[in-house]
Each structure stands twice: as structure tokens, then as C-alpha cells.
PDB file of N, CA and C in Angstrom:
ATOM      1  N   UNK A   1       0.845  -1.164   0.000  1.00  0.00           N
ATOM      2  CA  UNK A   1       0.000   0.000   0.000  1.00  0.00           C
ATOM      3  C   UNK A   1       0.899   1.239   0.000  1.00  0.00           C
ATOM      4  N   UNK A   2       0.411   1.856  -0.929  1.00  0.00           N
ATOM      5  CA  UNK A   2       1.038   3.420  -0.794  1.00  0.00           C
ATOM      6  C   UNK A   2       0.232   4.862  -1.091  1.00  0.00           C
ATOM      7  N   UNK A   3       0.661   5.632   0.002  1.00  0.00           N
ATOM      8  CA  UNK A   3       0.011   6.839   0.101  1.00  0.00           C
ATOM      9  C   UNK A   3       0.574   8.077  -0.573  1.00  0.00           C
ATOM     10  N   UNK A   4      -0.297   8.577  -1.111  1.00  0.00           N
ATOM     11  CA  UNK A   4       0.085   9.957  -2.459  1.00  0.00           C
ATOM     12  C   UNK A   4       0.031  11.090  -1.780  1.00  0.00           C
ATOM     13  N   UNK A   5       1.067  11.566  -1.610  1.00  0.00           N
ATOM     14  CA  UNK A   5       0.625  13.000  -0.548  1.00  0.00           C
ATOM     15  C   UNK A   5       0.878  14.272  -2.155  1.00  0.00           C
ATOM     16  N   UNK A   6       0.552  15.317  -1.470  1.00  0.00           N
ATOM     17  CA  UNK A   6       0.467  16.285  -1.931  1.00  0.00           C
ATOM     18  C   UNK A   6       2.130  17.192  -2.186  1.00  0.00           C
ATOM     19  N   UNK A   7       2.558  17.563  -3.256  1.00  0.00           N
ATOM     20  CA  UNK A   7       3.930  17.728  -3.088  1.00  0.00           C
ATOM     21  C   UNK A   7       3.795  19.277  -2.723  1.00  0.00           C
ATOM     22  N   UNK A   8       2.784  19.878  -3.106  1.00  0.00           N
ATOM     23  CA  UNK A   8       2.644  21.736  -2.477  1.00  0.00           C
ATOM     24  C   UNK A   8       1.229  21.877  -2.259  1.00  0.00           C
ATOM     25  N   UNK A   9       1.499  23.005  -1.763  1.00  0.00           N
ATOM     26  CA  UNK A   9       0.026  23.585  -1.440  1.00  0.00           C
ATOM     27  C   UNK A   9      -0.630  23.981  -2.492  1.00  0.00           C
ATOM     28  N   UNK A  10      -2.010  24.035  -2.732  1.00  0.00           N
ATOM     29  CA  UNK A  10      -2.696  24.364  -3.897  1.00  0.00           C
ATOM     30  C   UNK A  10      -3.866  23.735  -4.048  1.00  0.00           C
ATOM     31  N   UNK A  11      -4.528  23.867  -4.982  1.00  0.00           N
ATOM     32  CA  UNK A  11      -5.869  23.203  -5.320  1.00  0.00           C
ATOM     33  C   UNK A  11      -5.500  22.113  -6.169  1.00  0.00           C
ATOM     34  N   UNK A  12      -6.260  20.958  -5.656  1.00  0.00           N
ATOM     35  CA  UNK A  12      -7.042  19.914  -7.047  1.00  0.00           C
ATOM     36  C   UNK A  12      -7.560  20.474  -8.539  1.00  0.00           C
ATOM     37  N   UNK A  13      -7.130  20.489  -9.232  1.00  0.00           N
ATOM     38  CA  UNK A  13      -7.383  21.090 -10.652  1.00  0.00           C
ATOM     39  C   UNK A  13      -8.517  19.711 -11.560  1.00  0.00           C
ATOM     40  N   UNK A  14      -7.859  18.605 -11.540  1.00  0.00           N
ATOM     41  CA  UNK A  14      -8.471  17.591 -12.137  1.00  0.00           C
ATOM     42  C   UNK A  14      -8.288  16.377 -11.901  1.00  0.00           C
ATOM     43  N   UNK A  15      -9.089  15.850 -11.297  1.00  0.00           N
ATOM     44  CA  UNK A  15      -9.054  14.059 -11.062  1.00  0.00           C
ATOM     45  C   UNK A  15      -8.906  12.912 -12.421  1.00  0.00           C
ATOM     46  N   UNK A  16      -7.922  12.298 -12.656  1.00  0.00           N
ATOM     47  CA  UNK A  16      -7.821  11.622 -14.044  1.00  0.00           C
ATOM     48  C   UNK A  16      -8.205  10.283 -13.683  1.00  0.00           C
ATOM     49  N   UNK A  17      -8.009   9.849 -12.385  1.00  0.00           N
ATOM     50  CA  UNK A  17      -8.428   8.363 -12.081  1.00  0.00           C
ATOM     51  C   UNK A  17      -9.645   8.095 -11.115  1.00  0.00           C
ATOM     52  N   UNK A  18     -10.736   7.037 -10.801  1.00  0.00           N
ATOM     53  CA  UNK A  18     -11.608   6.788  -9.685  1.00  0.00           C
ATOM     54  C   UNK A  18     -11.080   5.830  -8.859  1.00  0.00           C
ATOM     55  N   UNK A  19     -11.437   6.103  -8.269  1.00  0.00           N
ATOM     56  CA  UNK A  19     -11.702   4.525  -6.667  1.00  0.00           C
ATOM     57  C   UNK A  19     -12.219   3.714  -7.656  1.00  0.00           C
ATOM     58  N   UNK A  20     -11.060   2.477  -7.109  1.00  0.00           N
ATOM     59  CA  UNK A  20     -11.556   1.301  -7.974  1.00  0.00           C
ATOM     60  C   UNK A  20     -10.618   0.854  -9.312  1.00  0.00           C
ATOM     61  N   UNK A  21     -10.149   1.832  -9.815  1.00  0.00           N
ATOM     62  CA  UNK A  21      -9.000   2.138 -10.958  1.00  0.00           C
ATOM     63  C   UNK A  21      -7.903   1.249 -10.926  1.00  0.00           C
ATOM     64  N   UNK A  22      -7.424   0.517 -11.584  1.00  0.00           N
ATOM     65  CA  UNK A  22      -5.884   0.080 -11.792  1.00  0.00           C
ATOM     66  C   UNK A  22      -5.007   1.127 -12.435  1.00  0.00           C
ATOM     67  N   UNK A  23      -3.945   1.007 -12.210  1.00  0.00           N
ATOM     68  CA  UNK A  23      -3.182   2.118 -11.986  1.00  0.00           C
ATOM     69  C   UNK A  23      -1.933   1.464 -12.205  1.00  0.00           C
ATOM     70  N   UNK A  24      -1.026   1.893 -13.179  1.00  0.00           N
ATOM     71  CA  UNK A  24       0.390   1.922 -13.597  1.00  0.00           C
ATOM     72  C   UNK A  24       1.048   2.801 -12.756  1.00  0.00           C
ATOM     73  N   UNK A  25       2.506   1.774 -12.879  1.00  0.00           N
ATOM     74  CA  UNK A  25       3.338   2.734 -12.061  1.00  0.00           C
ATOM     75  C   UNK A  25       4.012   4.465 -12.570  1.00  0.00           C
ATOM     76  N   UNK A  26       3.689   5.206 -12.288  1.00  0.00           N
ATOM     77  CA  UNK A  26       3.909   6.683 -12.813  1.00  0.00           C
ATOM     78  C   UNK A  26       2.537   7.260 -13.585  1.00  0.00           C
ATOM     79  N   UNK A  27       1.345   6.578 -13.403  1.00  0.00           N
ATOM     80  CA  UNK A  27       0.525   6.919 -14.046  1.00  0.00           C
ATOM     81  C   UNK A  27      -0.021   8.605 -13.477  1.00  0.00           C
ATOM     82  N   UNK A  28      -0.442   9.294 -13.972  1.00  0.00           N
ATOM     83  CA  UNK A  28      -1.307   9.995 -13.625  1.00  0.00           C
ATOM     84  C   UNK A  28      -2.761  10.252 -12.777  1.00  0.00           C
ATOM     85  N   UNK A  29      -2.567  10.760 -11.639  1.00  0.00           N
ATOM     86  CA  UNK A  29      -3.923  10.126 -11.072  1.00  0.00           C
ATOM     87  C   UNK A  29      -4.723  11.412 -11.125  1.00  0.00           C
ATOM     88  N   UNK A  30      -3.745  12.843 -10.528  1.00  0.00           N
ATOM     89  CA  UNK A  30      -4.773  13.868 -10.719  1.00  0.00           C
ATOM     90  C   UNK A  30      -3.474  15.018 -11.538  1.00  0.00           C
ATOM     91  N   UNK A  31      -4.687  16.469 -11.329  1.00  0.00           N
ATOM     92  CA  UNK A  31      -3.404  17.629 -11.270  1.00  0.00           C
ATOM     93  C   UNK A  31      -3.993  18.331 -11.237  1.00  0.00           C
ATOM     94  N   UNK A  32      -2.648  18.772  -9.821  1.00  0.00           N
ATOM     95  CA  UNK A  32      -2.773  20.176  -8.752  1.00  0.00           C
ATOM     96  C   UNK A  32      -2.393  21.338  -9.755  1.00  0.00           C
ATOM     97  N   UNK A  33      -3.205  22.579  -9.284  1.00  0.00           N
ATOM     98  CA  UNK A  33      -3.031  23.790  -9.500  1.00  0.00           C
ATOM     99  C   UNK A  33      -2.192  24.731  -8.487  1.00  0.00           C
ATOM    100  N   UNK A  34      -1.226  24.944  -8.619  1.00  0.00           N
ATOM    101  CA  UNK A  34      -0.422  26.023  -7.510  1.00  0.00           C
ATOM    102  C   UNK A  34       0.661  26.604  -8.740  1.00  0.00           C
ATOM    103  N   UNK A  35       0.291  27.966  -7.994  1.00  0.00           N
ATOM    104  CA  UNK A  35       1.225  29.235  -8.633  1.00  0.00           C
ATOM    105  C   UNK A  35       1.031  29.378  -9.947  1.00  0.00           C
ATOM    106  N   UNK A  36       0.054  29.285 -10.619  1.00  0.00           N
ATOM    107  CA  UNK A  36      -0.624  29.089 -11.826  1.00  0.00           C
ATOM    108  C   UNK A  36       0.311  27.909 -12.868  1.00  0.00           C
ATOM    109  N   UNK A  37       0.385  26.990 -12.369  1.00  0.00           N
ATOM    110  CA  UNK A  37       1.309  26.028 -12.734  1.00  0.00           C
ATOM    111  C   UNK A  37       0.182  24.787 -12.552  1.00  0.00           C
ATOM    112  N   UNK A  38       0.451  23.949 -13.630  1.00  0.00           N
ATOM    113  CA  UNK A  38      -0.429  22.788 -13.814  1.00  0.00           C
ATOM    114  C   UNK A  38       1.086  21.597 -13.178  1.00  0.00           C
ATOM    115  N   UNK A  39       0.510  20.395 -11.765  1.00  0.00           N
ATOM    116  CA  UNK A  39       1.305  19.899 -10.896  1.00  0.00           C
ATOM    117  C   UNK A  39       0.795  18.480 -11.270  1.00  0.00           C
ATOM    118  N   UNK A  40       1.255  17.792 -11.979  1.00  0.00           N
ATOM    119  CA  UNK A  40       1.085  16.395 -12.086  1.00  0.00           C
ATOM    120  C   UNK A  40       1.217  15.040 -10.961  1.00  0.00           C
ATOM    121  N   UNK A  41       0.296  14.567 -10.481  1.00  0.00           N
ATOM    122  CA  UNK A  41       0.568  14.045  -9.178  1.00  0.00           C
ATOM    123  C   UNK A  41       0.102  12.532  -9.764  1.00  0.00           C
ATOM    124  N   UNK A  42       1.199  11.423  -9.721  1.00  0.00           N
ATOM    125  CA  UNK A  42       1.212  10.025 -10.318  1.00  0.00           C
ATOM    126  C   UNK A  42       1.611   9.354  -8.901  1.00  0.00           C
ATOM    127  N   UNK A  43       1.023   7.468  -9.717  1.00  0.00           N
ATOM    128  CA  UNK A  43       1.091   6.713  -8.381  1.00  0.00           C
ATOM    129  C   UNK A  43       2.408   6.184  -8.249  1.00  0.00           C
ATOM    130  N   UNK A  44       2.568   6.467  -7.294  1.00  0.00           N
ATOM    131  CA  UNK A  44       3.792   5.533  -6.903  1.00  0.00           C
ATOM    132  C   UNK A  44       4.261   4.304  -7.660  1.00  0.00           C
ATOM    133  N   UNK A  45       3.241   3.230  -7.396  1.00  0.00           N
ATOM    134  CA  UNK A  45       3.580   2.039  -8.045  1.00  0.00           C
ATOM    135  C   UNK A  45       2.162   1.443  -8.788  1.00  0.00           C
ATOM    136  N   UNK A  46       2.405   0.513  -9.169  1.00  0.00           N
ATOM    137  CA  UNK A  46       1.159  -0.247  -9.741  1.00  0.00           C
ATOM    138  C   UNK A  46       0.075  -0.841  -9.241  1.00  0.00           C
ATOM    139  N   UNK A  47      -0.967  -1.140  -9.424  1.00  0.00           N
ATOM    140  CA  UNK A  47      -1.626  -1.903  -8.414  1.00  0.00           C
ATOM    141  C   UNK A  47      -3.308  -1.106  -8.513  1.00  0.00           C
ATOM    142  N   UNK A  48      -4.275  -0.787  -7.562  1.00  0.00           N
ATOM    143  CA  UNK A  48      -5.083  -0.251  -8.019  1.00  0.00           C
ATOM    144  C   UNK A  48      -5.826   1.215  -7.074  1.00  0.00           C
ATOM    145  N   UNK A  49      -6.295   1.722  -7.059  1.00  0.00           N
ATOM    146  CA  UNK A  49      -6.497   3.090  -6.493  1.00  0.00           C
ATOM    147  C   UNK A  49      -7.982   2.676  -5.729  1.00  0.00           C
ATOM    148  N   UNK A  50      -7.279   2.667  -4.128  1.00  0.00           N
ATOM    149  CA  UNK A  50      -8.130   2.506  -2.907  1.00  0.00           C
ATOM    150  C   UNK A  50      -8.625   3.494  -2.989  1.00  0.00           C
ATOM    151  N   UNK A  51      -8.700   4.465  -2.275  1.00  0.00           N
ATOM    152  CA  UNK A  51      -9.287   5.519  -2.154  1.00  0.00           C
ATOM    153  C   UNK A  51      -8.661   7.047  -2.325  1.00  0.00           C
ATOM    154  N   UNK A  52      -9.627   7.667  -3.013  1.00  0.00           N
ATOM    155  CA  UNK A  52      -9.563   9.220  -3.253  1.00  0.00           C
ATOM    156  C   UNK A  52      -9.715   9.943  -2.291  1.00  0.00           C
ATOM    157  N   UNK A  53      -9.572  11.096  -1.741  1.00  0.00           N
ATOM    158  CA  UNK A  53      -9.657  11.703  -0.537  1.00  0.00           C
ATOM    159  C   UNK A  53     -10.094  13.282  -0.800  1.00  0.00           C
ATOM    160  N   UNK A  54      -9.627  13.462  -2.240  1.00  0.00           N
ATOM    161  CA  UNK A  54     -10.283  14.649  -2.484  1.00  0.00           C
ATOM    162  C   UNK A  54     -11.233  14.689  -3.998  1.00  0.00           C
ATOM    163  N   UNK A  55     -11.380  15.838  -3.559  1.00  0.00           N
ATOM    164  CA  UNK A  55     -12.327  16.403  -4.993  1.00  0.00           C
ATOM    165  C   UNK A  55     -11.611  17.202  -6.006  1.00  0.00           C
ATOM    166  N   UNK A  56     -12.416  17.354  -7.270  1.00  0.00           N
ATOM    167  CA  UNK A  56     -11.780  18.579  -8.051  1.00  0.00           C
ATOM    168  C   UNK A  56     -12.389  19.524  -7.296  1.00  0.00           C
ATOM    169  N   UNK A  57     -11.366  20.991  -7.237  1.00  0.00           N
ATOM    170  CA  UNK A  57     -11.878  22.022  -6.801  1.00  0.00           C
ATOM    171  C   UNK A  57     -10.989  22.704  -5.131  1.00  0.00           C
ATOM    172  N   UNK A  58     -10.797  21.379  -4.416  1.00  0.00           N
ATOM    173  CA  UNK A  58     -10.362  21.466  -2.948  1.00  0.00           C
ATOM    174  C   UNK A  58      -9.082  22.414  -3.196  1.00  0.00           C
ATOM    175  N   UNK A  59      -9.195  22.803  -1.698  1.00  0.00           N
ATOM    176  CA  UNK A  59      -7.616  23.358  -1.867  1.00  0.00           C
ATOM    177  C   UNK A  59      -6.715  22.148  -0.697  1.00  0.00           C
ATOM    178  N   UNK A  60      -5.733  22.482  -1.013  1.00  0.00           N
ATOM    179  CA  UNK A  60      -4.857  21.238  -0.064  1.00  0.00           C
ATOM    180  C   UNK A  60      -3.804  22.093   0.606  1.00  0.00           C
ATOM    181  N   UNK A  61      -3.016  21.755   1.711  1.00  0.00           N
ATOM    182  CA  UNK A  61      -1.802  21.806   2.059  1.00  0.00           C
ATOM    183  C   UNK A  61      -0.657  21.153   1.614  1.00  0.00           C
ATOM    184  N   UNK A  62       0.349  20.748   1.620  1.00  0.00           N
ATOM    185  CA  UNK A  62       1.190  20.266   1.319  1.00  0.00           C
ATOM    186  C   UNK A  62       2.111  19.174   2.067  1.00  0.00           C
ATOM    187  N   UNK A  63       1.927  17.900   1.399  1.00  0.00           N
ATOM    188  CA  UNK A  63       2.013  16.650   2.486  1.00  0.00           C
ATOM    189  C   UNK A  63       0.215  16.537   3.039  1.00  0.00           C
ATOM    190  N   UNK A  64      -0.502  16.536   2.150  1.00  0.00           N
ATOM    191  CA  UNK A  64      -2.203  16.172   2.491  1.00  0.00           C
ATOM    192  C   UNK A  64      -2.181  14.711   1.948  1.00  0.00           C
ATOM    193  N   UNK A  65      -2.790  13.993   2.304  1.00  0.00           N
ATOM    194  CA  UNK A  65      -2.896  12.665   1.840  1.00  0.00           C
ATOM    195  C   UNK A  65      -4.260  12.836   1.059  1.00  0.00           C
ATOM    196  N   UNK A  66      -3.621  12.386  -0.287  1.00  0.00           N
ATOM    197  CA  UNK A  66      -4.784  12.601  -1.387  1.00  0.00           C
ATOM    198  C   UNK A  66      -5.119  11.495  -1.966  1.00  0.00           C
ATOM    199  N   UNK A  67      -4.523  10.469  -1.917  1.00  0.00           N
ATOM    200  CA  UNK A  67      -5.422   8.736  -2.412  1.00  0.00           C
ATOM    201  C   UNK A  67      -3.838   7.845  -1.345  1.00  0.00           C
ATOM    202  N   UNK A  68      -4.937   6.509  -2.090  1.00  0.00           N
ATOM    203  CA  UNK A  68      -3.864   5.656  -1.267  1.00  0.00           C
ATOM    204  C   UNK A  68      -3.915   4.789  -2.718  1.00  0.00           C
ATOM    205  N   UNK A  69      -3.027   3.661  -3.302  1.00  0.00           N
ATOM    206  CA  UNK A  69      -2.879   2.962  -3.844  1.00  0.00           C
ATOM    207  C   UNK A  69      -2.756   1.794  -3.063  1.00  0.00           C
ATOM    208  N   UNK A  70      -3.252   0.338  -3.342  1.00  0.00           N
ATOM    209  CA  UNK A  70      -2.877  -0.989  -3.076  1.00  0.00           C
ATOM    210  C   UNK A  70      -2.623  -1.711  -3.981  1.00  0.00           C
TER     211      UNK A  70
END
């Protein structure tokens, strides 16, 4: 199991994967918006996407736990 944290502060811009998803390693799961910069946030490893934790739209901190992969 592995957990996707947030690498900066900023908003959720777009969710590319659901709960439930299989998931490649480096895939794309969402992307953050900070500093008007589009932030690509991929899974760790392979396997499939437990749970989402946020929405499009949220704003986050940095180090937020935003899905988990198993």
C-alpha cells in the first residue's frame, strides 16, 4: 500500500483516475493547481487506487494525503 501525498500547497485542478482504478506505475492520477502552474501528481507504483480523498476544486496543504494505492 502506498500513500500519495500532496507535493505543495494548492488546489485539485483535475481528477484523471476513480476509486476502484488500476493504476500503472507513474501513471497519472490527478493535477494540482499552484502558482498558476499545472502539478502532475502520479502513483507511486502499480496496483489499483483505494481511495480518493479529495475532490476537483479542494484546496490542499502540502504533504495532504490525497489517495492511497494498493
Amino acid at each position: 500500500m502506498a500513500d500519495i501525498l500532496a507535493p505543495m500547497s494548492g488546489n485539485i485542478w483535475k481528477i484523471l483516475a476513480g476509486e476502484g482504478d488500476p493504476v500503472a506505475e507513474d501513471q497519472e492520477i490527478l493535477i494540482m493547481e499552484a502558482m498558476k502552474m499545472e502539478i502532475p501528481v502520479t502513483a507511486p507504483q502499480k496496483g489499483r487506487l483505494a481511495s480518493l480523498k479529495v475532490k476537483e476544486g479542494d484546496p490542499v496543504e502540502a504533504e495532504t494525503l490525497l489517495a492511497v494505492v494498493e
